[in-house]
Each structure stands twice: as C-alpha cells, then as structure tokens.
C-alpha atoms as a PDB file:
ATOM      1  CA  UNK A   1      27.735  10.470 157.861  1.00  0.00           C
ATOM      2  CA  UNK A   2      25.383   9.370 160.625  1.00  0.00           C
ATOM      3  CA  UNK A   3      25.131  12.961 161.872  1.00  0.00           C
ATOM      4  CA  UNK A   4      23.072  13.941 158.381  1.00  0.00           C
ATOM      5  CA  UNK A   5      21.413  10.430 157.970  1.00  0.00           C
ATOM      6  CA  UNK A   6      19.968  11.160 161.817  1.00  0.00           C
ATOM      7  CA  UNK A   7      19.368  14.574 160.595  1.00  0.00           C
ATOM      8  CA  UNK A   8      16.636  13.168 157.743  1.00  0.00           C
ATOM      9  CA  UNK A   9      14.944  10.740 160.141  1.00  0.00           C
ATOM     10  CA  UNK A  10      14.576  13.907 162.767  1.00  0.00           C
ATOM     11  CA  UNK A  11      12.799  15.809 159.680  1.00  0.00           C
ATOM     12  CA  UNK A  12      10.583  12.674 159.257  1.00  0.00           C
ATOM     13  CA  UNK A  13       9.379  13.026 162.534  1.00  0.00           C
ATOM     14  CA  UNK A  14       9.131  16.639 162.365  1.00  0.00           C
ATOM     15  CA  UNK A  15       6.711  16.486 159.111  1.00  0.00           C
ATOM     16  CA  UNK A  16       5.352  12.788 160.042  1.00  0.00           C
ATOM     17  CA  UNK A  17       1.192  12.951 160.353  1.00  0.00           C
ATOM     18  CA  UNK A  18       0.808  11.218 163.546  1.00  0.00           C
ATOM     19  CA  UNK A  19       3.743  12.546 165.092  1.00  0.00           C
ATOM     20  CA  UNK A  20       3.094  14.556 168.292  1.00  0.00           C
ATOM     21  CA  UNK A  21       3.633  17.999 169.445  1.00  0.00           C
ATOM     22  CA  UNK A  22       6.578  16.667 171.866  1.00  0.00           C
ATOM     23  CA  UNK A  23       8.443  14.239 169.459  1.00  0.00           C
ATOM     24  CA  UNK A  24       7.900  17.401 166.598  1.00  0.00           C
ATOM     25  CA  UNK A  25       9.759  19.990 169.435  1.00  0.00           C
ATOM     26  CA  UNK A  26      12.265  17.151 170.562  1.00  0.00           C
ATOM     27  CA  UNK A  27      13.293  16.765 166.774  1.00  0.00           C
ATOM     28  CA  UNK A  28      13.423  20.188 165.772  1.00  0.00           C
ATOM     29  CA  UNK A  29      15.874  20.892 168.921  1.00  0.00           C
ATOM     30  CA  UNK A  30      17.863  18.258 168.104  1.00  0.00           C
ATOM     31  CA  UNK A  31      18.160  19.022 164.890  1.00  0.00           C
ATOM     32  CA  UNK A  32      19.189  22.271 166.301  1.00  0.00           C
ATOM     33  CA  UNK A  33      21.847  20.826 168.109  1.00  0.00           C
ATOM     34  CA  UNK A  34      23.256  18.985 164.964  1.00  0.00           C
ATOM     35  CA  UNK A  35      23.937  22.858 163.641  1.00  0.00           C
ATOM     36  CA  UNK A  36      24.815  24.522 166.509  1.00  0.00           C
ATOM     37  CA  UNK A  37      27.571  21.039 166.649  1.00  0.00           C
ATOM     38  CA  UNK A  38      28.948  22.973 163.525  1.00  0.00           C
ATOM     39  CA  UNK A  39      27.618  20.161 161.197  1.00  0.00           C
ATOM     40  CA  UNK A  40      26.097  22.464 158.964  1.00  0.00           C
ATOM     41  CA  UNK A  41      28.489  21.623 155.822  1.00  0.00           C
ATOM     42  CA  UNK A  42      27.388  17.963 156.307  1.00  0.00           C
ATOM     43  CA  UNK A  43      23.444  18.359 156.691  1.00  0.00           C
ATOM     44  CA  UNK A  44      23.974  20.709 153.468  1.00  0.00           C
ATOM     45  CA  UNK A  45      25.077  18.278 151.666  1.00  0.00           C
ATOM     46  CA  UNK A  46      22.951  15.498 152.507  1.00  0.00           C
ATOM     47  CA  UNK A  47      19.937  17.983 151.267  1.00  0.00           C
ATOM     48  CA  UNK A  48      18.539  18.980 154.149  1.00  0.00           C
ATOM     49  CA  UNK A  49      17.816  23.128 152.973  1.00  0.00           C
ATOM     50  CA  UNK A  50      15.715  21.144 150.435  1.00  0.00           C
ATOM     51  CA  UNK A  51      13.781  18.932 152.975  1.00  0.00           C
ATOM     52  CA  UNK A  52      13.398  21.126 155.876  1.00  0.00           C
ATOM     53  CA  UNK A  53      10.745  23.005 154.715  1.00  0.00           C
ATOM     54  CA  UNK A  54       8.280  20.683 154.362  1.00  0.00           C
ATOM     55  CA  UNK A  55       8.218  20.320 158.043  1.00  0.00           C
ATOM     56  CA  UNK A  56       6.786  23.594 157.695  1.00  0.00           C
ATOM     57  CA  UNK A  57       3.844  22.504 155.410  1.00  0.00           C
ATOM     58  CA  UNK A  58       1.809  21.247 158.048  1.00  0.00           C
ATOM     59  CA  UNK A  59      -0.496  24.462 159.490  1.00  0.00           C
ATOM     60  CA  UNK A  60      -0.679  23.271 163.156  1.00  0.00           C
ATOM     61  CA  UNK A  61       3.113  23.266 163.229  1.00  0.00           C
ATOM     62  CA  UNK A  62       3.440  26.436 161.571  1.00  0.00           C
ATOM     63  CA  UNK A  63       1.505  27.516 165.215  1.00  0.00           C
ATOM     64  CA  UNK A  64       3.546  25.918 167.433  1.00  0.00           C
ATOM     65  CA  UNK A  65       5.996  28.869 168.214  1.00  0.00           C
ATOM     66  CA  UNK A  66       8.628  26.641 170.196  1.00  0.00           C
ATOM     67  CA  UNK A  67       8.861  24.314 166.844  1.00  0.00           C
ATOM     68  CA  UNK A  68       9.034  26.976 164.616  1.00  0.00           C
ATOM     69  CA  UNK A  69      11.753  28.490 166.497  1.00  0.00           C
ATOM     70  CA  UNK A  70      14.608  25.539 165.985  1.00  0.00           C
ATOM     71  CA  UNK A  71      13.284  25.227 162.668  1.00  0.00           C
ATOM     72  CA  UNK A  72      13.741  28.648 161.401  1.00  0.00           C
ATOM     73  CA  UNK A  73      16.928  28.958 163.309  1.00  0.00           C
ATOM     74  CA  UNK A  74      18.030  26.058 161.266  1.00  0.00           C
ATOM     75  CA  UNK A  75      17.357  27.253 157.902  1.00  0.00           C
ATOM     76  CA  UNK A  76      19.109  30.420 158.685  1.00  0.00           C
ATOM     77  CA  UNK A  77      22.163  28.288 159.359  1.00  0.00           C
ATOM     78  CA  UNK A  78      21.729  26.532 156.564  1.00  0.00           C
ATOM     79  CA  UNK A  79      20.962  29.351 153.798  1.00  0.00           C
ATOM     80  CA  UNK A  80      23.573  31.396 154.896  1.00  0.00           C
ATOM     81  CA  UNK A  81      26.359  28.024 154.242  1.00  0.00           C
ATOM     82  CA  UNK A  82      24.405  27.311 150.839  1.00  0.00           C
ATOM     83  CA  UNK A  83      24.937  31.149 149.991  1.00  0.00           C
ATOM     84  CA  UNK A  84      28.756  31.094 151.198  1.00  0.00           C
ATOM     85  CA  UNK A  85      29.274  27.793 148.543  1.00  0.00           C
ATOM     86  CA  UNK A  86      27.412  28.068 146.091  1.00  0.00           C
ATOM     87  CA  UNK A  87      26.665  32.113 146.145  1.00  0.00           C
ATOM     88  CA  UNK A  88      23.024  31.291 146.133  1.00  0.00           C
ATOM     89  CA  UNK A  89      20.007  29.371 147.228  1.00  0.00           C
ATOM     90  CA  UNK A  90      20.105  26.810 144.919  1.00  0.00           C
ATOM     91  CA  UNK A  91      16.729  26.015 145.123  1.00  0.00           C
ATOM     92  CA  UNK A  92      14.810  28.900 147.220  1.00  0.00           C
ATOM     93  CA  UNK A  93      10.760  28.038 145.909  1.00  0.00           C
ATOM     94  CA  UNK A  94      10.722  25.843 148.990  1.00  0.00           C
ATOM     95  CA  UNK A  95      11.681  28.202 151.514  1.00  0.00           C
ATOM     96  CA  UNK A  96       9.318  30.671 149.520  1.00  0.00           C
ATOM     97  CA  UNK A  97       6.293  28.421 150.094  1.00  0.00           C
ATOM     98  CA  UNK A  98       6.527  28.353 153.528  1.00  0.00           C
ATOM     99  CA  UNK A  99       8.060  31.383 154.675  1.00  0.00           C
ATOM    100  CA  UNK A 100       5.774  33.720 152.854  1.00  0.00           C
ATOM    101  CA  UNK A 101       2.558  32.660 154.586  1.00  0.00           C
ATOM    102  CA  UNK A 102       4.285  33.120 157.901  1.00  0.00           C
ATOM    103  CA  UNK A 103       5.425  36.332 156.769  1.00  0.00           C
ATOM    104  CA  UNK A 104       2.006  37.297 155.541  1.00  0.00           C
ATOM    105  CA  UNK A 105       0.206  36.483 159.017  1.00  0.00           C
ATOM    106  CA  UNK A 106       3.475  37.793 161.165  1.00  0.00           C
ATOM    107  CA  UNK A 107       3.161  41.425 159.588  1.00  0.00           C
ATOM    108  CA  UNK A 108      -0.414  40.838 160.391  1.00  0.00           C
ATOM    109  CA  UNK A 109      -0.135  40.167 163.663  1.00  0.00           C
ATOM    110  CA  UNK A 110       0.791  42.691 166.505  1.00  0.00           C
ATOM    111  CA  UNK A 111       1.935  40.335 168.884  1.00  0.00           C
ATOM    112  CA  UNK A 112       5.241  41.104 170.355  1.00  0.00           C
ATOM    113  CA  UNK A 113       5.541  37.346 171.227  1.00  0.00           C
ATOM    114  CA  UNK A 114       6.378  36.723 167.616  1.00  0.00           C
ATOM    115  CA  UNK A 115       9.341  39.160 166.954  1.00  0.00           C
ATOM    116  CA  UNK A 116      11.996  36.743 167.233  1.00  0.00           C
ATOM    117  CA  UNK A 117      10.041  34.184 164.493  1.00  0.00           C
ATOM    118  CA  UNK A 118       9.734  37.571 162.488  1.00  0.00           C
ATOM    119  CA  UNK A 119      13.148  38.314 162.585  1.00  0.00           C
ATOM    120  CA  UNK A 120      13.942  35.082 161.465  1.00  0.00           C
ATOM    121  CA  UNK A 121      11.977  34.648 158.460  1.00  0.00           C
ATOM    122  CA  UNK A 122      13.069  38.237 157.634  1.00  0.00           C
ATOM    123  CA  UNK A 123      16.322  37.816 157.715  1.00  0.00           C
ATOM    124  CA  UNK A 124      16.077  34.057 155.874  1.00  0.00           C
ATOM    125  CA  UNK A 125      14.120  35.734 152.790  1.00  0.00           C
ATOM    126  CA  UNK A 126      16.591  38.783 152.523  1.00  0.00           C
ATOM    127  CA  UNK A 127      19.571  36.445 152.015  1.00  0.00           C
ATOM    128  CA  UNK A 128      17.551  33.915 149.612  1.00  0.00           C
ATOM    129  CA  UNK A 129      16.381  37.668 147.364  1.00  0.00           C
ATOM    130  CA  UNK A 130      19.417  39.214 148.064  1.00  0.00           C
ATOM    131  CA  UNK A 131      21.519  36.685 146.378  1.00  0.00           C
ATOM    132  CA  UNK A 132      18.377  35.118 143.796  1.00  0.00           C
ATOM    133  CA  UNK A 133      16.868  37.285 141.298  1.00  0.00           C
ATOM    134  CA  UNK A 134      13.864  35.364 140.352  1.00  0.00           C
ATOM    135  CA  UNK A 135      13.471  34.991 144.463  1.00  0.00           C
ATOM    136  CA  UNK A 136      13.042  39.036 144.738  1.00  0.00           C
ATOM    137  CA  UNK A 137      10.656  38.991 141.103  1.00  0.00           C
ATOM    138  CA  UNK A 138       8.590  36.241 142.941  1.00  0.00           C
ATOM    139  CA  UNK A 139       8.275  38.374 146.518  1.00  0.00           C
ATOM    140  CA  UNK A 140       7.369  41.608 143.890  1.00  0.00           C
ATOM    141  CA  UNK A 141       4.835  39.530 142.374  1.00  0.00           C
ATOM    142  CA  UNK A 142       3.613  38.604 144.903  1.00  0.00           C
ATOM    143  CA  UNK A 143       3.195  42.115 146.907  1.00  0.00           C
ATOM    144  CA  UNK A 144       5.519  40.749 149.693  1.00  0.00           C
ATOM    145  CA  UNK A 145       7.683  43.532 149.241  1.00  0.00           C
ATOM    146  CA  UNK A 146       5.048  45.656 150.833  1.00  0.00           C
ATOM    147  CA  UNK A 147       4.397  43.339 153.682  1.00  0.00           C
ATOM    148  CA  UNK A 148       8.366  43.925 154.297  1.00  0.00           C
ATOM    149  CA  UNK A 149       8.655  47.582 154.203  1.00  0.00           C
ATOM    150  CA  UNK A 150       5.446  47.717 156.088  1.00  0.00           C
ATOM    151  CA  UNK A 151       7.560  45.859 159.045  1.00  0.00           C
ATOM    152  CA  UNK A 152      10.286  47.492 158.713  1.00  0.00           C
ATOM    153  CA  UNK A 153       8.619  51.247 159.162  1.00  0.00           C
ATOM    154  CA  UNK A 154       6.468  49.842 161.631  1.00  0.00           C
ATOM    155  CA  UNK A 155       7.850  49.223 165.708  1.00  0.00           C
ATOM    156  CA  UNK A 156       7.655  45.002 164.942  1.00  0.00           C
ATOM    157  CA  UNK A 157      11.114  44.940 165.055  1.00  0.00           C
ATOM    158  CA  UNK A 158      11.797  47.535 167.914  1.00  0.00           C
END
C-alpha cells in the first residue's frame, strides 16, 4: 500500500545523516498521522516495529524531545497491534537497544519535562516483558528492573 511504502521513506528521513532537525520532526509527525489514520495493521506488516527504532540510534535525536515524542507514540501503537496478532513482540532486541538507554538517563533525570517520554518508554517495555520472556531475563540482566521500580516508588510519574 502507498500508506506503508510512504511510511519507510518517512523513517529514512527520520534516521538519514544529513537530514535536519525540521524534516526529522515533520517525518516523525507524519508518521504519526499514518497511525493515528488507523493504518497501524498496514505499517505492521510492511515491518515498520522492526525499522523504527533505528531512528532512535542516532544520540542527537534521542535529545530532541518533540521527535522522540511521535516516535515513541508510534511504537506504542505499533507493539500493542504486534502483541494483539501475534501475542508477542516478535522481535523486541530492537526496541531494547534503544529504549533502555533512554530509560537509563530518564530515571536519571529529575526533569518533570520528560514524564510524558517516560511514560512512554515505560509503558512500551512493560508490554514487550510482559508478553516476552527472554525480554524480562534481558531487563534482569541488565539491572533495568531496578531503574523501573526505582520510578515507580519515586514521584516521576506523579
């Protein structure tokens, strides 16, 4: 469908080197647009829970808070489909790559300007480890289960 094809070539731009901050935020809010359309089924199965992250991969748009918002709101469109079809993340080391830095400097980080992205990621990685086992061994492993219940008994969230 053209919808998903578009959808790819938005993610290009997201992740592209030498594209800018405004063509990154254009791309990631269109792309938001695509699932808020209710073409989440579609971008699914074109692959895009796979590709998405690696928009993420890039540090300086990991700090742009405007990007990072479509973006995560995205994935938790899309996670929660690829849970409802196929009862799982079918392949959740992506997200786990990306989302667990952010998670790491977001528990960090006081700043009530970054709730809402905290939210986000929290509630992305509880449906990827609530429905994954070797998603919830690799967040024990890795002592992210700390960083968790440290935001949840702390006010972040309130």
């Amino acid at each position: 469908s053209s919808s998903s094809s578009s959808a790819n070539l938005l993610v290009d731009v997201m992740r592209g080197p030498f594209s800018g901050v405004r063509a990154r935020r254009k791309a990631a809010r269109l792309l938001r647009c695509l699932v808020d359309a209710g073409y989440v089924e579609e971008l699914l199965t074109e692959g895009l829970l796979k590709e998405l992250p690696t928009a993420l991969e890039n540090p300086i748009t990991a700090c742009d808070f405007s990007f990072l918002h479509d973006v995560l709101w995205c994935m938790m469109a899309l996670v929660d489909s690829e849970v409802r079809v196929h009862g799982t993340v079918q392949q959740p080391q992506a997200l786990l790559r990306v989302l667990l830095p952010l998670l790491y400097v977001m528990c960090e980080s006081r700043s009530p300007h970054l709730r809402h992205l905290l939210a986000a990621v929290l509630r992305i990685l509880h449906v990827v480890a609530a429905n994954d086992a070797v998603a919830k061994e690799q967040l024990q492993q890795l002592g992210m289960i700390d960083c968790l219940v440290r935001v949840i008994c702390t006010d972040h969230l309130a």
